[in-house]
C-alpha atoms as a PDB file:
ATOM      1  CA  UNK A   1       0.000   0.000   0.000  1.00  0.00           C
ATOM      2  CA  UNK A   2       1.118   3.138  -0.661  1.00  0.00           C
ATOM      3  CA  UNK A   3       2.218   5.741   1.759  1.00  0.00           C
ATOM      4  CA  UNK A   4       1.270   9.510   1.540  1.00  0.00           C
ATOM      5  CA  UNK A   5       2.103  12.565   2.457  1.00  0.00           C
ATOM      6  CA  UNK A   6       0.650  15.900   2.442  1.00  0.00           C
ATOM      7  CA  UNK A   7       2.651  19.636   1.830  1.00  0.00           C
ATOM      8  CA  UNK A   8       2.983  21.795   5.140  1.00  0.00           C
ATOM      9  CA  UNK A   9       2.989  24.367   2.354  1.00  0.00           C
ATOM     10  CA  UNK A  10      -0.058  25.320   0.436  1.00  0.00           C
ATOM     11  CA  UNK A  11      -0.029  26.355  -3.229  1.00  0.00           C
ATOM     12  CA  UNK A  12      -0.717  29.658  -4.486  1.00  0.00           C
ATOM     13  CA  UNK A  13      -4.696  29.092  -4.568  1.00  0.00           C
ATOM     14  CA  UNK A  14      -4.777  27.608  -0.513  1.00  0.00           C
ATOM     15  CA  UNK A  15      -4.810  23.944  -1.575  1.00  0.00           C
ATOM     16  CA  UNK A  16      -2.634  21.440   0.826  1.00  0.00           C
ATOM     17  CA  UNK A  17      -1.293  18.636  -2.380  1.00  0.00           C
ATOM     18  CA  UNK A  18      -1.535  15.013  -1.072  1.00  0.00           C
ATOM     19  CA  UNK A  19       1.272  13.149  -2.673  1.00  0.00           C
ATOM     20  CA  UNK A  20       2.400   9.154  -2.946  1.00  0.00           C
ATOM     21  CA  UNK A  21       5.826   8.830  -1.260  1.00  0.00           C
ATOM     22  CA  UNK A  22       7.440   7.963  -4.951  1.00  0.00           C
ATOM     23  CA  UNK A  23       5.899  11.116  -6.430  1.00  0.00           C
ATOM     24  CA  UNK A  24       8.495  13.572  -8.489  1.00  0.00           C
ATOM     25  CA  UNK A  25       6.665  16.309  -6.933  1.00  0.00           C
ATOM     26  CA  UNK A  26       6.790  15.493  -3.538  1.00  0.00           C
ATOM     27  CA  UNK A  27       8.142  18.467  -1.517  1.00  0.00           C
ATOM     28  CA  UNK A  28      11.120  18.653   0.714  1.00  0.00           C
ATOM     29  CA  UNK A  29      11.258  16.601   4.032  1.00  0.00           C
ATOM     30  CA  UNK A  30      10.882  19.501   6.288  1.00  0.00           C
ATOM     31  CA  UNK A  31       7.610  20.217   4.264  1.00  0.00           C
ATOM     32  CA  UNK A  32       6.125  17.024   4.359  1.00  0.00           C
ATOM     33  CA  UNK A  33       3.520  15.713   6.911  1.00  0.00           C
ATOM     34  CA  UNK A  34       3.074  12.026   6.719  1.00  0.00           C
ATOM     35  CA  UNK A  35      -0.031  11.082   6.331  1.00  0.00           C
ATOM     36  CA  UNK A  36       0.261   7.256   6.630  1.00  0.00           C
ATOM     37  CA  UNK A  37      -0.577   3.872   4.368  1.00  0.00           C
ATOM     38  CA  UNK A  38      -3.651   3.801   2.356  1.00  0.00           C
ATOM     39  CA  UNK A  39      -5.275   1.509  -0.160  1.00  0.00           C
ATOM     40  CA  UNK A  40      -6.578   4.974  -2.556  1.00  0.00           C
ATOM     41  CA  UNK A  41      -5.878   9.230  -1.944  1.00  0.00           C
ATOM     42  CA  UNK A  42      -9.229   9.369  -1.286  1.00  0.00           C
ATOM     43  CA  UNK A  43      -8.544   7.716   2.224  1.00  0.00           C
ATOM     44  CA  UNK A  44      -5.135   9.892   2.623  1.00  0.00           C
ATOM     45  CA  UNK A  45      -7.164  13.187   1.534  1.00  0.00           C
ATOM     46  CA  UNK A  46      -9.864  12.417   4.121  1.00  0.00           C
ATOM     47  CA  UNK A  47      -7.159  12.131   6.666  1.00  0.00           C
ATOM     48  CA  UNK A  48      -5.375  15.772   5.582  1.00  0.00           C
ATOM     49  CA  UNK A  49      -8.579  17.355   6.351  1.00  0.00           C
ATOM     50  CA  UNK A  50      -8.104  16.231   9.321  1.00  0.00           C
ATOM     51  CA  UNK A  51      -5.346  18.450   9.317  1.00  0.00           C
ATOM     52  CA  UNK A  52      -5.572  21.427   6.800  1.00  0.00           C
ATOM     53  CA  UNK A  53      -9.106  22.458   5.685  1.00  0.00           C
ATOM     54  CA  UNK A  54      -8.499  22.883   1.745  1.00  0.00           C
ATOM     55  CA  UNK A  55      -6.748  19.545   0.271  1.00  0.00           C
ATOM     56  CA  UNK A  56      -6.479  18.558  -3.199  1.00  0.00           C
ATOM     57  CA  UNK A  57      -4.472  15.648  -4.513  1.00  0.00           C
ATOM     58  CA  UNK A  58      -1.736  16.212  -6.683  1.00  0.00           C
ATOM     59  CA  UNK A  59      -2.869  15.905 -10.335  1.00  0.00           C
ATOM     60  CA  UNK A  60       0.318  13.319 -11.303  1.00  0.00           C
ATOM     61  CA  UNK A  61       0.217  10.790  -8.421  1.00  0.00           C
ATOM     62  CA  UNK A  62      -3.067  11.174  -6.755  1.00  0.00           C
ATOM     63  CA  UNK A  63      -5.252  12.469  -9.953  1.00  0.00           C
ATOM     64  CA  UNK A  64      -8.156  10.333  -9.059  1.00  0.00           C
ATOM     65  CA  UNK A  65      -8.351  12.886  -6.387  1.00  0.00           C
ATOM     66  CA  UNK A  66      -7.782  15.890  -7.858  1.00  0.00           C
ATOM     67  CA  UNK A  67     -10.042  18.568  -8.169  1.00  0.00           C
ATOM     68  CA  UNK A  68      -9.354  22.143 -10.774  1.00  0.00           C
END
């Protein structure tokens, strides 16, 4: 299962990215908050709301759970 990760850092619109631990987006360690394993992003975006109020997943590794 893969593990994700979601950006300490939000993009320019407010969005928190959820990424997959292999993703070439991924941002640096100290950015990173580890989410944890999950079968699909729509588990590990449900958990970074948990944590940050506006989430998207990243539109390379988590597309199935990105929203424009």
């Amino acid at each position: 299962m893969p593990r994700y990760y979601v950006n300490r850092n939000a993009q320019a619109n407010g969005d928190h990215e959820v990424h997959v631990a292999d993703c070439i987006y991924l941002p640096l360690p100290k950015n990173q908050y580890f989410l944890g394993v999950f079968d699909d992003c729509s588990a590990a975006v449900f958990a970074a709301k948990e944590v940050y109020t506006q989430v998207n997943g990243c539109k390379t590794c988590s597309s199935a759970c990105h929203t424009t």
